[in-house]
Structure formats: structure tokens, C-alpha cells
N, C-alpha and C. Protein backbone atom coordinates (compact mmCIF):
# COMPACT_ATOMS: atom_id res chain seq x y z
N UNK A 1 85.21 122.34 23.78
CA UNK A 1 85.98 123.57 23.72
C UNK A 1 86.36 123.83 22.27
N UNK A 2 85.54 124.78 22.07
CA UNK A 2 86.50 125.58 20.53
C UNK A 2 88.19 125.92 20.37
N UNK A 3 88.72 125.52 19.17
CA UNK A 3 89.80 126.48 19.45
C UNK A 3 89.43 127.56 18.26
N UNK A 4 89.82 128.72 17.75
CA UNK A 4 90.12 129.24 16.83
C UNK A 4 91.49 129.77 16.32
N UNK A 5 91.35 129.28 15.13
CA UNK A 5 92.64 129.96 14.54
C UNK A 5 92.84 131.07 13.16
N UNK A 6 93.37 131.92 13.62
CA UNK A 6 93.76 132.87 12.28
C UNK A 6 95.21 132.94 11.59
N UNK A 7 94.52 133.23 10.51
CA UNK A 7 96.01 133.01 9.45
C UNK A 7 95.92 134.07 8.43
N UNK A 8 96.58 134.28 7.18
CA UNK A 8 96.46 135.04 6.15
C UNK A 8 97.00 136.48 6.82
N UNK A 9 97.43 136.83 7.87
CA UNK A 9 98.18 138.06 8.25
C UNK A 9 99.69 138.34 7.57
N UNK A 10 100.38 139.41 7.50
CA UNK A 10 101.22 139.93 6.79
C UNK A 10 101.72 141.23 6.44
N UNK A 11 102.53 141.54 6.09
CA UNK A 11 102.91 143.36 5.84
C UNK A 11 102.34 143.19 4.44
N UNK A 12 101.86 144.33 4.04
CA UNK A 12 101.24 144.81 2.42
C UNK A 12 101.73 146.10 3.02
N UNK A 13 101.61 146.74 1.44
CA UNK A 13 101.46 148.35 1.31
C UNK A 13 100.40 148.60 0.86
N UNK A 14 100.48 150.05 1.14
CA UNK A 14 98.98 150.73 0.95
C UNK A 14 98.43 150.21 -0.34
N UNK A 15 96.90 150.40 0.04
CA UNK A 15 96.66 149.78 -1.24
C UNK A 15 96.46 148.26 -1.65
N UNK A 16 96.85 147.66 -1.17
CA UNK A 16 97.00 146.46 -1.45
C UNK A 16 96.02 145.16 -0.60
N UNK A 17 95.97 143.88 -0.68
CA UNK A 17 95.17 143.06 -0.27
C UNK A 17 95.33 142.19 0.22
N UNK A 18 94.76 141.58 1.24
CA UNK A 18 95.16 139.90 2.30
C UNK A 18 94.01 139.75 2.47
N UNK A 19 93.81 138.29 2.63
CA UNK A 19 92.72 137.52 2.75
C UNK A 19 93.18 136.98 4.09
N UNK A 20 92.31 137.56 4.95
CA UNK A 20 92.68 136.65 6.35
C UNK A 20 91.34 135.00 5.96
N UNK A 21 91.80 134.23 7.29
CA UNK A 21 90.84 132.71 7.23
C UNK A 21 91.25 132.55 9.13
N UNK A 22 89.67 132.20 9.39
CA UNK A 22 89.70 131.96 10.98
C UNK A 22 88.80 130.18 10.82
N UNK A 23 89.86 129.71 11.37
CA UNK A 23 89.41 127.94 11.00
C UNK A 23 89.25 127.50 12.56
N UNK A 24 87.74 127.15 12.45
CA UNK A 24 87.39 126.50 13.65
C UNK A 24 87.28 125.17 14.20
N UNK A 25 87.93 124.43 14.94
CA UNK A 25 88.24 123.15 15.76
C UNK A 25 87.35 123.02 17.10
N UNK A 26 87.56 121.55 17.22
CA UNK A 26 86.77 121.10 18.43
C UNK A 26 85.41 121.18 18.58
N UNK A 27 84.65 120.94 19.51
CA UNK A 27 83.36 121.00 20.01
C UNK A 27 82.98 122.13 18.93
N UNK A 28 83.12 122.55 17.93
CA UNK A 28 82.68 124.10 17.20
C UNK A 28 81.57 124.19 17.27
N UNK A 29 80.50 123.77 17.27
CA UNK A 29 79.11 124.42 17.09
C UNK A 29 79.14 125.46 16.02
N UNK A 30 79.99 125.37 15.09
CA UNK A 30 80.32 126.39 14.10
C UNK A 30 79.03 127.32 13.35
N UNK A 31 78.24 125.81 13.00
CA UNK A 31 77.12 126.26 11.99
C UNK A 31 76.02 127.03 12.63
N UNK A 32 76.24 126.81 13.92
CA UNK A 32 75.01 127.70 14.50
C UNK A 32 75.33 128.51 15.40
N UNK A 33 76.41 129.20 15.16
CA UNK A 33 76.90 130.14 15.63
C UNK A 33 77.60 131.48 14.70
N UNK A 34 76.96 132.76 15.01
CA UNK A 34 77.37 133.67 14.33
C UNK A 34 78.96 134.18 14.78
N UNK A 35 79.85 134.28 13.92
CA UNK A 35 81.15 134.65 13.82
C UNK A 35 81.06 136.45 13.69
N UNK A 36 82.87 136.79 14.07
CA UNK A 36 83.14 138.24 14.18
C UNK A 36 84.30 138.37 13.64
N UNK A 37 84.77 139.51 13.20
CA UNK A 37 86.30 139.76 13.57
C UNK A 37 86.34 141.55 13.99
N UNK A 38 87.46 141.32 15.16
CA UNK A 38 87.78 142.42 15.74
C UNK A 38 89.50 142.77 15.45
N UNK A 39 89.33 144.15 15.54
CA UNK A 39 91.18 144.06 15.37
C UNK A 39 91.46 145.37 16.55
N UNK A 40 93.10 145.03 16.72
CA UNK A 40 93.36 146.02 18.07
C UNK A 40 95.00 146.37 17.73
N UNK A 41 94.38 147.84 17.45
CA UNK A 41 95.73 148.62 17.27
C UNK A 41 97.02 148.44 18.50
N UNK A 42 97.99 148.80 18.52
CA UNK A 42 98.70 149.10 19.98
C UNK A 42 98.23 150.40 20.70
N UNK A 43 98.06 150.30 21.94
CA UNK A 43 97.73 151.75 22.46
C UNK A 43 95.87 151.83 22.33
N UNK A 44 94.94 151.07 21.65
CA UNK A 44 93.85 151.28 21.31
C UNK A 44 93.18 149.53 21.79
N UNK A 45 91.80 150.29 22.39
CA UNK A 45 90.41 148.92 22.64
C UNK A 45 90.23 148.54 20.90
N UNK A 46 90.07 147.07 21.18
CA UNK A 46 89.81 146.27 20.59
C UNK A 46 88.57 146.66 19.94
N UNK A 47 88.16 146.87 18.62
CA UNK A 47 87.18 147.15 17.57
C UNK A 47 86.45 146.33 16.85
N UNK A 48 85.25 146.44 16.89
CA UNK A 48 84.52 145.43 15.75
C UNK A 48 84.90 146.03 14.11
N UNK A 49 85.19 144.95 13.76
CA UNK A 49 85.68 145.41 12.06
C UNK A 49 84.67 144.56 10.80
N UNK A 50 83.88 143.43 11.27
CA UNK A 50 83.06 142.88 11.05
C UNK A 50 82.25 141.40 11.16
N UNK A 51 81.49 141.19 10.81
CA UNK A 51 80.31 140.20 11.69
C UNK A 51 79.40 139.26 10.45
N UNK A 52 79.07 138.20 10.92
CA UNK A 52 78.15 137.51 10.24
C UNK A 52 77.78 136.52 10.22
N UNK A 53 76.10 136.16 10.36
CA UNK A 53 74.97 135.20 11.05
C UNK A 53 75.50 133.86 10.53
N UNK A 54 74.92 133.36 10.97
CA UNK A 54 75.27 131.93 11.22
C UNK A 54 74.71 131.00 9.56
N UNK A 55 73.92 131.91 9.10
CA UNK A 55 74.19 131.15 7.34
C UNK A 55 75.04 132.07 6.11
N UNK A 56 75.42 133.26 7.02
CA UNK A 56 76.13 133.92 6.37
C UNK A 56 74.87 135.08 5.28
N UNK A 57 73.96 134.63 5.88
CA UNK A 57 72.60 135.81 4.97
C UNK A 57 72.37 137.13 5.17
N UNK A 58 73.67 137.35 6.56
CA UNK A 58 73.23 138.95 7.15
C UNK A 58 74.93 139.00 7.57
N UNK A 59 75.44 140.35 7.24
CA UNK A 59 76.73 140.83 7.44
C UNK A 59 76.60 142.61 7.96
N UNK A 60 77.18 142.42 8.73
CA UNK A 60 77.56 143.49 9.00
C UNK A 60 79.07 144.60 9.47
N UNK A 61 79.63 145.80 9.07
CA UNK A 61 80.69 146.41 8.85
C UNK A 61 80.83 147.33 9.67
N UNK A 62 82.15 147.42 10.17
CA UNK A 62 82.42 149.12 10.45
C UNK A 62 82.50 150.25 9.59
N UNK A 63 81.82 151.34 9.74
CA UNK A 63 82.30 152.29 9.32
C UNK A 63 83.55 152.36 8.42
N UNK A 64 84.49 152.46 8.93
CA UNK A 64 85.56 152.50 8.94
C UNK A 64 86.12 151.57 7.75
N UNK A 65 85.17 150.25 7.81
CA UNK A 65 86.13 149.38 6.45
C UNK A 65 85.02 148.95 5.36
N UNK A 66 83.91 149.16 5.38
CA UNK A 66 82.64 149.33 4.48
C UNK A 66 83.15 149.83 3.63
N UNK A 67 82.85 148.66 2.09
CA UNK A 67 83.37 148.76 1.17
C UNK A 67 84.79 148.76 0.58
N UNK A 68 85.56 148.02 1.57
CA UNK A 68 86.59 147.23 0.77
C UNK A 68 86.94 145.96 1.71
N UNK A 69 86.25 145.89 2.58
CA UNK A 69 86.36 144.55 3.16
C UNK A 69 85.24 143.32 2.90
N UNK A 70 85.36 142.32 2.91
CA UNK A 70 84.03 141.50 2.92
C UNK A 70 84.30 140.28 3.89
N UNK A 71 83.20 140.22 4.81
CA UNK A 71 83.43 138.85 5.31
C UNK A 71 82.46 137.88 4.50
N UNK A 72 82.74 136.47 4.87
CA UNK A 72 82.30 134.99 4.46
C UNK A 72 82.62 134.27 5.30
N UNK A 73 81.48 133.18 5.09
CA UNK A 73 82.00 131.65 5.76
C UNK A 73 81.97 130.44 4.89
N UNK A 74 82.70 129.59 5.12
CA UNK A 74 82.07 128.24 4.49
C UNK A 74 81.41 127.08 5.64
N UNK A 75 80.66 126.96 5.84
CA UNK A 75 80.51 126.16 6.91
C UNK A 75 80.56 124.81 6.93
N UNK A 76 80.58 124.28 5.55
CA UNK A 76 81.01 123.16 5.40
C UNK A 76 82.74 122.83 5.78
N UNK A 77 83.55 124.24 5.71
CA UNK A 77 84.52 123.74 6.02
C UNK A 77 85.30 124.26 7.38
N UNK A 78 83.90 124.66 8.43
CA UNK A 78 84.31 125.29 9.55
C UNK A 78 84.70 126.68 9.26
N UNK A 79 85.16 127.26 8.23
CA UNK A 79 85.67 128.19 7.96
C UNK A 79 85.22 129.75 7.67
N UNK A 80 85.68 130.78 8.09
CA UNK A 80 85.30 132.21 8.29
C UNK A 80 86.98 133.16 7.27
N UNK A 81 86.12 133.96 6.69
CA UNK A 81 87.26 134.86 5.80
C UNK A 81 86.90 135.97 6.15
N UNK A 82 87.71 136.79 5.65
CA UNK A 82 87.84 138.66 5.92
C UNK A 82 89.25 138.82 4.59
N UNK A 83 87.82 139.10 3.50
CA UNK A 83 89.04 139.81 2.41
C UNK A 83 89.30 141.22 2.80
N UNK A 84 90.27 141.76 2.69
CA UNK A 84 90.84 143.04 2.89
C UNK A 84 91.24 143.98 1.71
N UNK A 85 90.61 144.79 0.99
CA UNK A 85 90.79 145.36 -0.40
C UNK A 85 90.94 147.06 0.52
N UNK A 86 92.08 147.59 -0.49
CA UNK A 86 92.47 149.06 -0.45
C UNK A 86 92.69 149.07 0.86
N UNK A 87 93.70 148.31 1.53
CA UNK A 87 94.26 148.60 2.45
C UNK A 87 94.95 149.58 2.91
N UNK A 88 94.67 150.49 4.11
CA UNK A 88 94.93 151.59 4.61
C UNK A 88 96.57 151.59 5.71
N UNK A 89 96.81 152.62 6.11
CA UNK A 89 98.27 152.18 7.31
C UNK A 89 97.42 152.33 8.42
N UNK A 90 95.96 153.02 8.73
CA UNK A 90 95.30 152.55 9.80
C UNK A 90 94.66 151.09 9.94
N UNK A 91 94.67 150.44 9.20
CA UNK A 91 94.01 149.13 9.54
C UNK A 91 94.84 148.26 10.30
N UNK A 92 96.59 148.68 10.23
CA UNK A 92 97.31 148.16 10.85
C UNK A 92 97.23 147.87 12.13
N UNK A 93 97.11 146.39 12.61
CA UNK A 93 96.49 146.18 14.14
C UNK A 93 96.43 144.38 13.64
N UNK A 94 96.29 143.87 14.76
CA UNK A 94 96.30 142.34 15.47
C UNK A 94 94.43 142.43 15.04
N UNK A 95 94.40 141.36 14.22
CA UNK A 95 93.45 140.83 14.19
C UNK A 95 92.73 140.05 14.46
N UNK A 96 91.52 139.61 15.21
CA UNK A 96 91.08 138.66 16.21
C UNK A 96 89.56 137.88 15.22
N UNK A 97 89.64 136.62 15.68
CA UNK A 97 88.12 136.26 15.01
C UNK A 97 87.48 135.78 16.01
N UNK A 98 86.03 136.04 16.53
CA UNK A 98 85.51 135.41 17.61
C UNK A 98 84.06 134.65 17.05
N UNK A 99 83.81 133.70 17.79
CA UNK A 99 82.50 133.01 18.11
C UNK A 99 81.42 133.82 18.75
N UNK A 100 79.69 133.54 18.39
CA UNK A 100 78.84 134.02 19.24
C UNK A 100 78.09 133.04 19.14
N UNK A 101 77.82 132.57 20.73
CA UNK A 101 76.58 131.43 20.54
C UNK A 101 75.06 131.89 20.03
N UNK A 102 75.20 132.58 19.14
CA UNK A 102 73.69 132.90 19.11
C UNK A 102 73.55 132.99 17.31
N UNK A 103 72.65 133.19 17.04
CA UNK A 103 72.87 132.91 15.43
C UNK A 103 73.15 134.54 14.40
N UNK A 104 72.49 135.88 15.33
CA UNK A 104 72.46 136.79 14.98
C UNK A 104 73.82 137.33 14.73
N UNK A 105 73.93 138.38 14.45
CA UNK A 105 75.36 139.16 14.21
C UNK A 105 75.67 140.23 15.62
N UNK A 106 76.58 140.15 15.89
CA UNK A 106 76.65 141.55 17.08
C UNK A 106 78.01 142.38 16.57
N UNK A 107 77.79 143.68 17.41
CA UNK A 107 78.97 144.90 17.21
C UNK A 107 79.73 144.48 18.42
N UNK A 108 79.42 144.02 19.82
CA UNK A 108 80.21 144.21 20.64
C UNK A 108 81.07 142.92 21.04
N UNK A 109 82.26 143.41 21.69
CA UNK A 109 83.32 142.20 21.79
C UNK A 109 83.02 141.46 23.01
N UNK A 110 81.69 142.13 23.74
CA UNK A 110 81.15 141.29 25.12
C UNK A 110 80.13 140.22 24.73
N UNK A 111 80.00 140.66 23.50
CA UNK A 111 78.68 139.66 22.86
C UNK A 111 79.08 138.30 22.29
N UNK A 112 80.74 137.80 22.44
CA UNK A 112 81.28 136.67 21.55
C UNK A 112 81.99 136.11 23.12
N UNK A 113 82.05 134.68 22.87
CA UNK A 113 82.31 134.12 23.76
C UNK A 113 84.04 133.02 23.59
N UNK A 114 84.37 132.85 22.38
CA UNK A 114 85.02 132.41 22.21
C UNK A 114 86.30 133.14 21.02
N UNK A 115 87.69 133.22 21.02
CA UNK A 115 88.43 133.99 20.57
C UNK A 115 89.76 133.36 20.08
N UNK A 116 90.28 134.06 19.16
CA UNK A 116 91.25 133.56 18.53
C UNK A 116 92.45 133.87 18.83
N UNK A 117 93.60 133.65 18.49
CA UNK A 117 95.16 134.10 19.16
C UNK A 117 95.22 135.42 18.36
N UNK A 118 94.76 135.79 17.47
CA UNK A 118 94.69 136.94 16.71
C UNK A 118 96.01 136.46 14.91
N UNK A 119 96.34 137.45 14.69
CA UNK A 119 97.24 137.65 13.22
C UNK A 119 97.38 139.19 13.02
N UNK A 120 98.33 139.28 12.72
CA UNK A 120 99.39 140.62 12.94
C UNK A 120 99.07 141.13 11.30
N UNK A 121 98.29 141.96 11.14
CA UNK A 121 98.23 142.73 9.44
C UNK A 121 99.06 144.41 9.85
N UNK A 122 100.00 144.11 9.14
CA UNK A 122 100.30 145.52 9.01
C UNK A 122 100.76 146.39 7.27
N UNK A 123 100.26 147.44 7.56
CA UNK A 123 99.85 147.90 6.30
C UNK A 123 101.12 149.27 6.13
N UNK A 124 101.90 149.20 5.30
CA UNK A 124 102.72 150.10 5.19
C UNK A 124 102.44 151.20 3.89
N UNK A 125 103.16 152.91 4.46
CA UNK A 125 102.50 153.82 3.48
C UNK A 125 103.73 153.99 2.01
């Protein structure tokens, strides 16, 4: 059993930057498994915000945060990031990091099998 955990959440103002980190435990199968992160406003379904393969050679973005976000992994240290640059007051939402047993990248939140307690980013104007 995986656990995941996220951290690096926080209030910023507009404009400004957090480095989330989703650190993976247990049984991880880390390295051969492609990672996500989703975030979920109040009142709003849970969103892909971004994704990436299992050596970290293919990434993929939403709309929405293309070009000031970047994900990474280290896999030597279990570990998955989501820098956050020019932070908006819409990005504000619970942020989630999930597992996919498969090595590719996916958009959808049916496509990850394993999930994190989330981290609270809220972005003030």
C-alpha cells in the first residue's frame, strides 16, 4: 500500500510562488509509475493541473496553468514537485497528488489509482 503525502501548501498573494512536494511511502512502485496533480476548488470537480511519466521525459499541463507551473520528480528520492510561479486567486483550491500504475501520463482523475490527503494553496488578490 502506497501512502502519499503533500506538503509546501500555504496563503501567498497574487503573484507570488510555492513549491508544493508529494513524497511517496510504502510498497511505492514509485519509479514505474507515472504521477499527477489535481486540485479542487470548493463548490467545483476535481481538475487535472498536471502530469508526468514515469522518467519524468514527458509532462503534461492544463490550460489553465501552462507556463508558470512546472512539474518534476526525483525518483531517487520517491519524490514529485509542482512549482507554482504567478500565482493567480483562481488557483486557490486543495491540492491533490496521485499515482498511475502505468508509466504514461494521463488527464483524467479515473486514470490514477492511488491519492493523497491533498494541501490547501490559497492565493490572495
Amino acid at each position: 500500500q502506497v501512502q502519499l503525502v503533500e506538503s509546501g501548501g500555504g496563503l501567498v498573494q497574487a503573484g507570488g510562488s510555492l513549491r508544493l512536494s508529494c513524497a511517496a511511502s510504502g510498497r511505492t512502485f514509485f519509479t514505474n509509475a507515472a504521477m499527477g496533480w489535481f486540485r479542487q476548488a470548493p463548490g467545483k470537480e476535481r481538475e487535472f493541473v498536471a502530469a508526468i511519466s514515469w522518467s519524468g521525459g514527458v509532462t503534461s499541463y492544463a490550460d489553465s496553468v501552462k507556463g508558470r507551473f512546472t512539474i518534476s520528480r526525483d525518483n531517487a528520492k520517491n519524490t514529485m514537485y509542482l512549482q507554482m510561479n504567478s500565482l493567480k486567486p483562481e488557483d486557490t483550491a486543495v491540492y491533490y497528488c496521485a499515482r498511475r500504475l502505468h508509466l504514461t501520463v494521463a488527464v483524467g482523475p479515473d486514470e490514477y489509482n492511488s491519492w493523497g490527503q491533498g494541501t490547501q494553496v490559497t492565493v490572495s488578490s
